[in-house]
N, C-alpha and C. Protein backbone atom coordinates (compact mmCIF):
# COMPACT_ATOMS: atom_id res chain seq x y z
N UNK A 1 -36.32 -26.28 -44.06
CA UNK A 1 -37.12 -26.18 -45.27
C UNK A 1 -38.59 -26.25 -44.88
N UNK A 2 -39.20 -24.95 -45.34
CA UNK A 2 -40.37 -25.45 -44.92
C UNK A 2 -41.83 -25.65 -45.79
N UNK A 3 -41.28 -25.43 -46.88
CA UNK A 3 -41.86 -26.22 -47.83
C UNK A 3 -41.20 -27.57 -48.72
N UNK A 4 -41.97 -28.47 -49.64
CA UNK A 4 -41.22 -29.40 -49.77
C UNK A 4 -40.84 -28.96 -50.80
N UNK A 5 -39.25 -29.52 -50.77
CA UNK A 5 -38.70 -29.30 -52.19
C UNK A 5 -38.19 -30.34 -52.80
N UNK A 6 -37.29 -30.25 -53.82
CA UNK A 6 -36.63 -31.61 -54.52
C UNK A 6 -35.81 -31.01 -54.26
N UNK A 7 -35.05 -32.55 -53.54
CA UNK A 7 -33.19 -32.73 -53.21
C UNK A 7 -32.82 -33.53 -54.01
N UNK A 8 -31.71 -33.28 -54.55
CA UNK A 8 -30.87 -33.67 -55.55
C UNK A 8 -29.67 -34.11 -54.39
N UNK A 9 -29.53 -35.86 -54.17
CA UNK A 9 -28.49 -36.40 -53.69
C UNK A 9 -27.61 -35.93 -54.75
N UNK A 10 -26.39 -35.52 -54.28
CA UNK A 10 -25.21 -35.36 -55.80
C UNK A 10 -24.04 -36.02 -54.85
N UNK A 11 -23.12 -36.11 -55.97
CA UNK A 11 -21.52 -36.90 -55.08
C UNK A 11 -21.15 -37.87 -55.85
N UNK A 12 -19.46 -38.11 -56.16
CA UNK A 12 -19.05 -39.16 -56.90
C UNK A 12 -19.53 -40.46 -56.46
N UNK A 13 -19.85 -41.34 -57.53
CA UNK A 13 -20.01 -42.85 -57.20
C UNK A 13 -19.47 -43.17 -56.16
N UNK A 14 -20.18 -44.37 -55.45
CA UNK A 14 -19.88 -44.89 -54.13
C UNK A 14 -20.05 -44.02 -52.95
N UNK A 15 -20.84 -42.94 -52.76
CA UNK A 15 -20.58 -42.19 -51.89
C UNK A 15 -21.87 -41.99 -51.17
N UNK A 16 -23.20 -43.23 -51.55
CA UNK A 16 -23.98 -43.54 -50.98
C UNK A 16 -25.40 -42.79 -51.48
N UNK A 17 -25.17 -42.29 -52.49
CA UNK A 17 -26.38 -41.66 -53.17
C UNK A 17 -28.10 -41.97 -53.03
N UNK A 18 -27.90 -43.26 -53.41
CA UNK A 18 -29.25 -44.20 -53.09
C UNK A 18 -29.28 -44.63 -52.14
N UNK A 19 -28.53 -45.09 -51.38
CA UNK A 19 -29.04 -45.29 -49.74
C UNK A 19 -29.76 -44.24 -49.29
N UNK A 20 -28.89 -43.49 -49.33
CA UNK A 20 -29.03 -42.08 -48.43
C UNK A 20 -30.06 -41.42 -48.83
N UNK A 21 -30.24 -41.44 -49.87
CA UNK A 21 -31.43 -40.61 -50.59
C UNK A 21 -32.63 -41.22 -50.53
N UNK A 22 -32.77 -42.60 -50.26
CA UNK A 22 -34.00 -43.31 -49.78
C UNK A 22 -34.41 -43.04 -48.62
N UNK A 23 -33.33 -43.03 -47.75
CA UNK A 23 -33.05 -42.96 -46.18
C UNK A 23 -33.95 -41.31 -45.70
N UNK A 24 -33.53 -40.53 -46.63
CA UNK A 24 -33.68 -38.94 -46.52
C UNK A 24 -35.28 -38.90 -46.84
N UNK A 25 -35.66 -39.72 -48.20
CA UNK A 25 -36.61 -39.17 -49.08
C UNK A 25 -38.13 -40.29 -47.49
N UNK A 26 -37.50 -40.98 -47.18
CA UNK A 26 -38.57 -41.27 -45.80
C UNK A 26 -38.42 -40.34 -44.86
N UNK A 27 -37.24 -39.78 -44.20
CA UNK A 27 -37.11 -38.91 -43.28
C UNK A 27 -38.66 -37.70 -43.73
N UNK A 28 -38.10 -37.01 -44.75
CA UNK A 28 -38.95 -35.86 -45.07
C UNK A 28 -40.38 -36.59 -45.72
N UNK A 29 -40.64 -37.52 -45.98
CA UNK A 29 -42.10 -38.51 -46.37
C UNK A 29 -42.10 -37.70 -47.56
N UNK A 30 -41.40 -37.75 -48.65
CA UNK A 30 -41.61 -37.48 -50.07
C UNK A 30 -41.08 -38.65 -50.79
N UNK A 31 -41.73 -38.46 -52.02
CA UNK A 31 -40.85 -40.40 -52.86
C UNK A 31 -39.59 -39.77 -53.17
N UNK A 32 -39.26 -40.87 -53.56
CA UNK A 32 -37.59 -41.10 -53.90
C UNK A 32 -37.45 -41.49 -55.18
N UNK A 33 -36.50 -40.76 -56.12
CA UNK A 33 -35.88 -41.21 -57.14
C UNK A 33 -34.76 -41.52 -57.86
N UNK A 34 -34.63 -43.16 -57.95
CA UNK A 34 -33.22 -43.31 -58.99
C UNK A 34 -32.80 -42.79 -59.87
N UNK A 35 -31.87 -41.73 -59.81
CA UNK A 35 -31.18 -41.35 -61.03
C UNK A 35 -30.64 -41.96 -62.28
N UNK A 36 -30.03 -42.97 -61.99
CA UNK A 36 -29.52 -44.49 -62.88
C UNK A 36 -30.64 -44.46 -63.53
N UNK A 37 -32.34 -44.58 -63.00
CA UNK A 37 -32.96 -45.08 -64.00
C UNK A 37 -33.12 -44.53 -64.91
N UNK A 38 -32.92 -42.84 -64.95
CA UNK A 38 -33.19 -42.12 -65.92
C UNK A 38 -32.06 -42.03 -66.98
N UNK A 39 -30.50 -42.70 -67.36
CA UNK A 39 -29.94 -42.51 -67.99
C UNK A 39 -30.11 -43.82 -69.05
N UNK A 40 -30.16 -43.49 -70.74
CA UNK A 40 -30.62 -44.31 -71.20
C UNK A 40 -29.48 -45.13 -71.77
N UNK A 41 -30.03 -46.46 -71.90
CA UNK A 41 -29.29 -47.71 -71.86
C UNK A 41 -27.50 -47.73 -72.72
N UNK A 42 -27.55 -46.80 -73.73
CA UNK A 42 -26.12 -46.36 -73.93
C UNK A 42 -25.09 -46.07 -72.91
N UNK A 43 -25.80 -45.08 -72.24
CA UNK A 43 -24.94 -44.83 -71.10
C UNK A 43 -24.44 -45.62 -69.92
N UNK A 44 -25.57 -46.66 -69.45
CA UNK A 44 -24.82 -47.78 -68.85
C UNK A 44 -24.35 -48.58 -69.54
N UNK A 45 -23.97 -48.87 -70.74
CA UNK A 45 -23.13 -49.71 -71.39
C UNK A 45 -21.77 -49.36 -71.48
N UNK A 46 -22.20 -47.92 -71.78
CA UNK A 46 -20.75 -46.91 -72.01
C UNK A 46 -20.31 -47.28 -70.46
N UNK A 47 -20.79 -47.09 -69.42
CA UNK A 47 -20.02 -46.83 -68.31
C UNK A 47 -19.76 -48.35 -67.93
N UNK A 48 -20.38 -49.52 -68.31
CA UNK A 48 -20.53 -50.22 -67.81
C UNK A 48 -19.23 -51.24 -68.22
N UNK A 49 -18.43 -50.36 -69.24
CA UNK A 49 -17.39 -51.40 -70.31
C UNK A 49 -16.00 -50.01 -69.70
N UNK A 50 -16.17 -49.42 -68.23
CA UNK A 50 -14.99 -48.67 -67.91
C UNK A 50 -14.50 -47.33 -68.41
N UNK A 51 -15.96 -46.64 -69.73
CA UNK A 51 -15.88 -45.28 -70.18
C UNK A 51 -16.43 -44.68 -70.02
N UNK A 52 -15.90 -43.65 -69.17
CA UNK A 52 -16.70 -41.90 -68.55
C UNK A 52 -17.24 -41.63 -69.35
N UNK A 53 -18.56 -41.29 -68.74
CA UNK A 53 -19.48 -40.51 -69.97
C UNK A 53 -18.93 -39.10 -69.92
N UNK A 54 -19.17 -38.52 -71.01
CA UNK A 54 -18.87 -37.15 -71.77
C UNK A 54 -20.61 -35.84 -71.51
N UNK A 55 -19.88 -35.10 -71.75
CA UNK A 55 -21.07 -34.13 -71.34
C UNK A 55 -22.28 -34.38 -72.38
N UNK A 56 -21.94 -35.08 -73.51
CA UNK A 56 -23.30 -35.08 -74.36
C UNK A 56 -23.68 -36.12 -74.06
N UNK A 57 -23.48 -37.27 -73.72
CA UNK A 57 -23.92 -38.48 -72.88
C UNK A 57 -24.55 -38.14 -72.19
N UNK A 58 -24.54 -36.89 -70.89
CA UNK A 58 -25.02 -36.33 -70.15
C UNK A 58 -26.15 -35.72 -69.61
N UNK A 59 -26.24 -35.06 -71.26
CA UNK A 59 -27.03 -33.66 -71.06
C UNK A 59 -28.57 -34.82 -71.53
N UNK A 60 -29.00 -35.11 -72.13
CA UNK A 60 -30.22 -36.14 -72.09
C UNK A 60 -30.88 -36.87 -70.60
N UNK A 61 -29.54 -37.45 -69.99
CA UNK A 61 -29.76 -37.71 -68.62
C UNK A 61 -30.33 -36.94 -68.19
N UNK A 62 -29.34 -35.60 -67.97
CA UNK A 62 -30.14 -34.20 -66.71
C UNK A 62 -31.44 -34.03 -67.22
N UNK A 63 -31.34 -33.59 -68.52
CA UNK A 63 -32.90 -33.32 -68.96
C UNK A 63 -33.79 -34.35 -67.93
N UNK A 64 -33.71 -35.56 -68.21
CA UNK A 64 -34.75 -36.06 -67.18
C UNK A 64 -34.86 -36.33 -65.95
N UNK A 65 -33.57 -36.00 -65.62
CA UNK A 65 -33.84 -35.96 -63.76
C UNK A 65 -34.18 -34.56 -63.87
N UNK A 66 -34.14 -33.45 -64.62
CA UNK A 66 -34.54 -32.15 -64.35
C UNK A 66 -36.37 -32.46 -64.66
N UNK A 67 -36.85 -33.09 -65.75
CA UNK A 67 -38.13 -33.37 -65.92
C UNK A 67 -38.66 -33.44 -64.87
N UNK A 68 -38.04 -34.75 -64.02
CA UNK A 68 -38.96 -35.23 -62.77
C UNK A 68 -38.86 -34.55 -61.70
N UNK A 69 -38.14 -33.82 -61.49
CA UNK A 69 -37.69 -32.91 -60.39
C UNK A 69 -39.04 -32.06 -60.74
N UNK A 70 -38.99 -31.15 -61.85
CA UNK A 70 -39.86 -30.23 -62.18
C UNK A 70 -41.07 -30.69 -61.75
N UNK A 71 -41.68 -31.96 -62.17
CA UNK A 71 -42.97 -32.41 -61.97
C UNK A 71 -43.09 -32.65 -60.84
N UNK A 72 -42.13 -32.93 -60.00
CA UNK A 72 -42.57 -32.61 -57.90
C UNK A 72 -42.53 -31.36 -57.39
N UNK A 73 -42.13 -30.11 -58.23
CA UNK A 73 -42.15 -28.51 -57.85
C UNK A 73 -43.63 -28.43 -56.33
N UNK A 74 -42.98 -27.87 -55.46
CA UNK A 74 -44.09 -27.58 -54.60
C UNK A 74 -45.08 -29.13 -53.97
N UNK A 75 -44.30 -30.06 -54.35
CA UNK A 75 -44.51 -31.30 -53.70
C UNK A 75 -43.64 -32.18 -52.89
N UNK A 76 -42.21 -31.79 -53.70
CA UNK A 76 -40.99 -32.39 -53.14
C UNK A 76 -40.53 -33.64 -53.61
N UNK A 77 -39.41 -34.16 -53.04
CA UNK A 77 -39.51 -35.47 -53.82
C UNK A 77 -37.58 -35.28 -53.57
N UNK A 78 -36.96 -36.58 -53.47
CA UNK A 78 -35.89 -36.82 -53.30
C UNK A 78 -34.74 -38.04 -54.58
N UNK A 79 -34.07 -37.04 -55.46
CA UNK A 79 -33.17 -37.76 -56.55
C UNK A 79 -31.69 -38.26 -56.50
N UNK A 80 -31.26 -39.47 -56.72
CA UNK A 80 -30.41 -39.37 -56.17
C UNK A 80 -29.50 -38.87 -57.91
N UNK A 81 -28.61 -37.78 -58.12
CA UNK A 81 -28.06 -37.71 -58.97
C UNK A 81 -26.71 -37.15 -59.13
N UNK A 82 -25.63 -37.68 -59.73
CA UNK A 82 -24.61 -36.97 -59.44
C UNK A 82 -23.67 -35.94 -59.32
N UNK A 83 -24.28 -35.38 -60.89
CA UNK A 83 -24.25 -33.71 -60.28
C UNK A 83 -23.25 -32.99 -60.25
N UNK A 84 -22.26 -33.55 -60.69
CA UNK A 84 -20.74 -33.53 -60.18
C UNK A 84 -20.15 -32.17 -60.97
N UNK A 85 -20.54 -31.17 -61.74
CA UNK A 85 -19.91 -29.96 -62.07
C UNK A 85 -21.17 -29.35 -62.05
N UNK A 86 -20.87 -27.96 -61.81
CA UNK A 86 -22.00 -26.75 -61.88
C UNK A 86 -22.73 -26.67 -62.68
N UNK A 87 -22.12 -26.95 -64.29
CA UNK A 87 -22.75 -26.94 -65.54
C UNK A 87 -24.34 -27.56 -65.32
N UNK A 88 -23.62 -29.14 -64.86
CA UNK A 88 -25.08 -30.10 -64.49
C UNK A 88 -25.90 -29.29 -63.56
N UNK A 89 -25.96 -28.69 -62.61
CA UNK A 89 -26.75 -28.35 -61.81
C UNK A 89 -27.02 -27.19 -62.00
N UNK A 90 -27.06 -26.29 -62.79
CA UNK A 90 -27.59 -24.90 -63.59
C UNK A 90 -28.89 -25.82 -64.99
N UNK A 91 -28.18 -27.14 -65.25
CA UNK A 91 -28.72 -27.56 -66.76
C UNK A 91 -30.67 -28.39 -65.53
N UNK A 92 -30.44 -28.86 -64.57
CA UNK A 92 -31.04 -29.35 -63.52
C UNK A 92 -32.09 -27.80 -63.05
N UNK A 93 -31.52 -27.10 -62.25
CA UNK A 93 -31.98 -25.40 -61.81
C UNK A 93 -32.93 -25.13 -62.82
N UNK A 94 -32.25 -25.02 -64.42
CA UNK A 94 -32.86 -24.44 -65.30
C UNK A 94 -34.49 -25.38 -65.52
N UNK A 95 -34.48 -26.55 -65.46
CA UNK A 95 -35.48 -27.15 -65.42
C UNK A 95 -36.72 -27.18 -64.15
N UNK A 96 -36.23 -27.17 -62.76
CA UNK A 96 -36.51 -26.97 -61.63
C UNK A 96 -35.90 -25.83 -60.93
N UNK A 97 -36.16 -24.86 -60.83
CA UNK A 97 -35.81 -23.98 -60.00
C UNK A 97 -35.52 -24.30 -58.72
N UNK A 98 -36.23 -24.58 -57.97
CA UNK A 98 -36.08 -24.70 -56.63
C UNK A 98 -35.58 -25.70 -55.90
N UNK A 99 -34.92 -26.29 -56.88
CA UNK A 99 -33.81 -27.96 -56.36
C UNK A 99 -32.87 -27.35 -55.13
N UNK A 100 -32.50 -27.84 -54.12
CA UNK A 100 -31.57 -28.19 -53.58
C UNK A 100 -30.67 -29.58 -53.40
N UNK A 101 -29.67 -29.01 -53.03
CA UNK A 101 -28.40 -30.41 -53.61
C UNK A 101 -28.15 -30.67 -51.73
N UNK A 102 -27.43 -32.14 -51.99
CA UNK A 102 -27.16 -33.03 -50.84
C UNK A 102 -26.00 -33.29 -51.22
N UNK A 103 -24.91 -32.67 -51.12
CA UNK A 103 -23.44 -32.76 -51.68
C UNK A 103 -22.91 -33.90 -50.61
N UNK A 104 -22.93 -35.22 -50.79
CA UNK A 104 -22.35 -36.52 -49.91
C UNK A 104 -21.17 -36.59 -49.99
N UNK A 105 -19.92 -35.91 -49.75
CA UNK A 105 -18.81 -35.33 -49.69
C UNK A 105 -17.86 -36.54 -48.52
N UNK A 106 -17.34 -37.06 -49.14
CA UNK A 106 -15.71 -37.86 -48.54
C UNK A 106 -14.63 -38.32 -48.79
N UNK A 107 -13.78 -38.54 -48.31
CA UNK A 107 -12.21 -39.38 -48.53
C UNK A 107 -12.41 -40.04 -49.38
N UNK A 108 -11.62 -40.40 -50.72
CA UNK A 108 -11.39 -40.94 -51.75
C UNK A 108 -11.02 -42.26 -51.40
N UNK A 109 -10.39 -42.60 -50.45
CA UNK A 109 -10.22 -44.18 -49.72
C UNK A 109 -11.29 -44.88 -49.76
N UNK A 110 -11.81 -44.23 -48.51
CA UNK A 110 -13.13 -44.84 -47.84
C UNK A 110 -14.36 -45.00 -49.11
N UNK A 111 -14.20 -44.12 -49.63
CA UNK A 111 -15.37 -44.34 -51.22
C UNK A 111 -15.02 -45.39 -52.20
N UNK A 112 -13.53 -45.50 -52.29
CA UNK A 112 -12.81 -46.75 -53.49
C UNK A 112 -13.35 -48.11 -52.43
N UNK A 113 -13.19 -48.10 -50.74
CA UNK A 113 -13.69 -49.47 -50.13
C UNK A 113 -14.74 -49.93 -50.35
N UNK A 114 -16.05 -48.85 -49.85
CA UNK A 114 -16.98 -48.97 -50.64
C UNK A 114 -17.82 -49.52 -51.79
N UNK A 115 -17.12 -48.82 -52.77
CA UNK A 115 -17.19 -49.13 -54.43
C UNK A 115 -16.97 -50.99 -54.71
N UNK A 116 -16.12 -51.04 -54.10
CA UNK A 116 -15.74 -52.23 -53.93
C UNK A 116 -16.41 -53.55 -53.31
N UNK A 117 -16.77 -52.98 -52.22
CA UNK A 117 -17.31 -53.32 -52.12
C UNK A 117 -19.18 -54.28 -52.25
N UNK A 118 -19.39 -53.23 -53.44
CA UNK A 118 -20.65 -53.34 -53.50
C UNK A 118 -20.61 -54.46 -54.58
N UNK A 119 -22.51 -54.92 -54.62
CA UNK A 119 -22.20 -56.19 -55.91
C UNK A 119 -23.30 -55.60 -56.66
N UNK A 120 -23.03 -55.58 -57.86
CA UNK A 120 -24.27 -55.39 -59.15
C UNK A 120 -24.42 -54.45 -59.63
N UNK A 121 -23.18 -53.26 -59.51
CA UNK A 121 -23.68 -51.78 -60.12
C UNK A 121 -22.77 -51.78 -61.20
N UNK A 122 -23.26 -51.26 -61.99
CA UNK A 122 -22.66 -50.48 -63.47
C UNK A 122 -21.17 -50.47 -63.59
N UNK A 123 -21.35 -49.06 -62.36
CA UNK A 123 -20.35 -48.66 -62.22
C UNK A 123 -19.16 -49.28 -61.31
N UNK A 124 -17.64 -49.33 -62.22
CA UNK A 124 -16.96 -50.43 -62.16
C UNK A 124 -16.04 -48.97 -60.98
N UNK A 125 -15.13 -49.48 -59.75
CA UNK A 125 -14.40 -48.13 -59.42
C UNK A 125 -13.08 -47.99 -60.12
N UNK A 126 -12.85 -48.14 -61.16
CA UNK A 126 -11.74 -47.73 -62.18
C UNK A 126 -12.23 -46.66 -62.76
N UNK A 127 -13.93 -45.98 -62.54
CA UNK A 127 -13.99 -44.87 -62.47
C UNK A 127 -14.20 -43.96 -61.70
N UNK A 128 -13.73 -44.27 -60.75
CA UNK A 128 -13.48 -43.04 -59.12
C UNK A 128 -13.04 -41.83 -59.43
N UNK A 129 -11.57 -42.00 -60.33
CA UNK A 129 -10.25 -40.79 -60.74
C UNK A 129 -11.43 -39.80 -61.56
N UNK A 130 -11.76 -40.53 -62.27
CA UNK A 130 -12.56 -39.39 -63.27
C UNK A 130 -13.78 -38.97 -62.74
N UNK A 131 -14.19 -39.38 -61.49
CA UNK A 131 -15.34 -38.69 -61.21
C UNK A 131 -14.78 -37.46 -59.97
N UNK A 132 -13.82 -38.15 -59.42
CA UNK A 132 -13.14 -36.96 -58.53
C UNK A 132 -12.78 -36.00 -59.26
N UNK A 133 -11.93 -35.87 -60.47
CA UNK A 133 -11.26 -34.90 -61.34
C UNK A 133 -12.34 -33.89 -62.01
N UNK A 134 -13.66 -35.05 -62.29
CA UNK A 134 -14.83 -33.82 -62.69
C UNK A 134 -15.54 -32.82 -61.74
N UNK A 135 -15.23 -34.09 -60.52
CA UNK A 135 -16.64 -32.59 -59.51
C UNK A 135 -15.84 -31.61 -58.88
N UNK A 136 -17.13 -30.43 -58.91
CA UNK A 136 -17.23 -29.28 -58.42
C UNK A 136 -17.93 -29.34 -57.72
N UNK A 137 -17.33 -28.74 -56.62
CA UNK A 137 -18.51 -28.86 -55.14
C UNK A 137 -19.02 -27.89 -55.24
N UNK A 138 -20.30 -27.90 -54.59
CA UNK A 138 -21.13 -26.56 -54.47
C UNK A 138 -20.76 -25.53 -53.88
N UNK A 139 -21.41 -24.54 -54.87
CA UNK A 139 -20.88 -23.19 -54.66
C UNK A 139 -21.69 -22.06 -53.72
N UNK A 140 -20.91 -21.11 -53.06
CA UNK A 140 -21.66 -20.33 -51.74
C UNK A 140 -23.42 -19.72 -52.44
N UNK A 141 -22.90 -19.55 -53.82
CA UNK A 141 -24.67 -19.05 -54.66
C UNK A 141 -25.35 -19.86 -54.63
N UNK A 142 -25.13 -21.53 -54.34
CA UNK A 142 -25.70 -22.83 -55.01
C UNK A 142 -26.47 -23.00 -53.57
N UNK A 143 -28.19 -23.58 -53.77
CA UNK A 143 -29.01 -24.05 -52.58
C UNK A 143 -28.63 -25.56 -52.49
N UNK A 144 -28.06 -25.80 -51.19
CA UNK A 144 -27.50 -26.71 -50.64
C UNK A 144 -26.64 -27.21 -49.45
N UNK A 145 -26.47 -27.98 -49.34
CA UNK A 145 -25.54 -28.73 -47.97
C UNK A 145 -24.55 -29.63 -48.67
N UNK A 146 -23.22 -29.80 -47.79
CA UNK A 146 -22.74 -30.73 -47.97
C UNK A 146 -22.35 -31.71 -46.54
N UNK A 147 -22.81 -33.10 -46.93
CA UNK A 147 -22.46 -33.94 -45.33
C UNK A 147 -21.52 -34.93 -45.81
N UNK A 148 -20.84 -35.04 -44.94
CA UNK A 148 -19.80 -36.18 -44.78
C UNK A 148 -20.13 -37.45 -45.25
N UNK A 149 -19.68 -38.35 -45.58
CA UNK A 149 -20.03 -39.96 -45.70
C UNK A 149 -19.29 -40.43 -44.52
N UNK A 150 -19.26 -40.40 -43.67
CA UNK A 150 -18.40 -40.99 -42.37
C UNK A 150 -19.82 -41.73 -41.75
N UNK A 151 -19.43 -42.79 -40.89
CA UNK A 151 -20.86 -42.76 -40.03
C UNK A 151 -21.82 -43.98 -41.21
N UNK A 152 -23.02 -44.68 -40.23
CA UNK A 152 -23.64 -45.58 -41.47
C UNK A 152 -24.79 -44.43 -41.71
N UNK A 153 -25.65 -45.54 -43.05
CA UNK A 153 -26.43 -44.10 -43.92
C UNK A 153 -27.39 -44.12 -42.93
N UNK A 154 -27.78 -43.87 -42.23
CA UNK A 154 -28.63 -43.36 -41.26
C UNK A 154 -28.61 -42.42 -40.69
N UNK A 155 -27.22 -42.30 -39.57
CA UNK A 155 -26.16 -41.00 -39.71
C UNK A 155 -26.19 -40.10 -40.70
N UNK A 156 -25.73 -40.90 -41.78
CA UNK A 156 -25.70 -39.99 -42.87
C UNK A 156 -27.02 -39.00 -43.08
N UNK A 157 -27.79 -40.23 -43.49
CA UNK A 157 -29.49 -39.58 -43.78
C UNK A 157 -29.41 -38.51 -43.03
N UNK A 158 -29.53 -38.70 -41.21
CA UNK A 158 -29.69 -37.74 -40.49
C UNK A 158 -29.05 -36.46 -40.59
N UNK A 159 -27.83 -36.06 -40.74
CA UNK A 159 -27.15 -35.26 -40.79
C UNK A 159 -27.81 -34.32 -41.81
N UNK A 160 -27.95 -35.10 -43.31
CA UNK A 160 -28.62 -34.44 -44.16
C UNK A 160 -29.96 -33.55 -44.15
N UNK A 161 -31.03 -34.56 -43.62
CA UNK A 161 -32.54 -34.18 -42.99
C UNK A 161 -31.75 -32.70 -42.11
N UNK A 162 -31.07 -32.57 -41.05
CA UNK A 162 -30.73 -31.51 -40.24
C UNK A 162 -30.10 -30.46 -41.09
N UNK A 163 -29.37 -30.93 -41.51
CA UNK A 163 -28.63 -29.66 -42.54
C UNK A 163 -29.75 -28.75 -43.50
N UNK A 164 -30.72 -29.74 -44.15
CA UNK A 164 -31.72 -29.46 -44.67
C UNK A 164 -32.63 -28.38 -44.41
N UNK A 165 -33.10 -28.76 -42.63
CA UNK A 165 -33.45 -27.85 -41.78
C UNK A 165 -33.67 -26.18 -41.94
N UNK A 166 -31.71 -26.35 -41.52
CA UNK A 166 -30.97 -25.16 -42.15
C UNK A 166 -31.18 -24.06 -42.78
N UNK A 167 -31.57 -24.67 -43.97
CA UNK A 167 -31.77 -23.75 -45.41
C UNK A 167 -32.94 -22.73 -44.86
């Protein structure tokens, strides 16, 4: 890449979004942004009491990770968001054109250990099933990479930054 763009971390919960996307958004020296922060407080309640949000839950979210994306156009800037069907990332595109995605792609095991692992997020992993069943991985038209979650996020980061390259 050789201008900066906005990467859109995408990938079901637990699959290292915000690490990685912090990790990345220093690699390339652009800021970094939480996606979580942009969904408004319904929605972590909704998710936070074990219910998948629905696409109209949704579409307010993207709007503003598409906002902020837009407002780093030709500056860059790194989101971590999930992204998880095409719909979202055409509703994202349409706001920012020139997004590319970081598809953090792994074993459904190793992501439920994870999940589990972690302390203080929202998201409870009794919603893993429904986030696997929703995503769509990126498509051969779609600007993007997909890297493994194997490896710690550094690895990870790295792989990404290189894949990035790529484009």
């Amino acid at each position: 890449m050789s201008d900066p763009h906005v990467v859109v971390v995408m990938g079901v919960s637990g699959t290292g979004k915000t690490t990685v996307g912090q990790l990345l958004a220093k690699a390339l020296d652009v800021p970094y942004a939480e996606g979580d922060a942009f969904h408004p407080p319904e929605n972590i309640a909704k998710m936070s009491a074990g219910t998948p949000l629905d696409d109209a839950d949704r579409w307010p979210w993207l709007d503003a990770v598409g906002a902020w994306a837009a407002g780093r156009a030709g500056r860059g800037g790194v989101v971590a968001a999930s992204s998880l069907k095409r719909s979202y990332r055409d509703r994202l595109r349409a706001a920012a054109p020139d997004v590319v995605f970081v598809h953090l792609a792994g074993d459904r095991a190793l992501i439920e250990e994870r999940m589990a692992a972690r302390k203080g997020h929202f998201m409870p992993p009794a919603l893993l099933d429904s986030q696997f069943a929703t995503l769509q991985p990126l498509e051969d038209d779609e600007a993007g990479v997909a890297v493994e979650v194997t490896g710690t996020p550094e690895e990870i980061a790295g792989r990404a930054a290189e894949a990035l390259r790529g484009l």
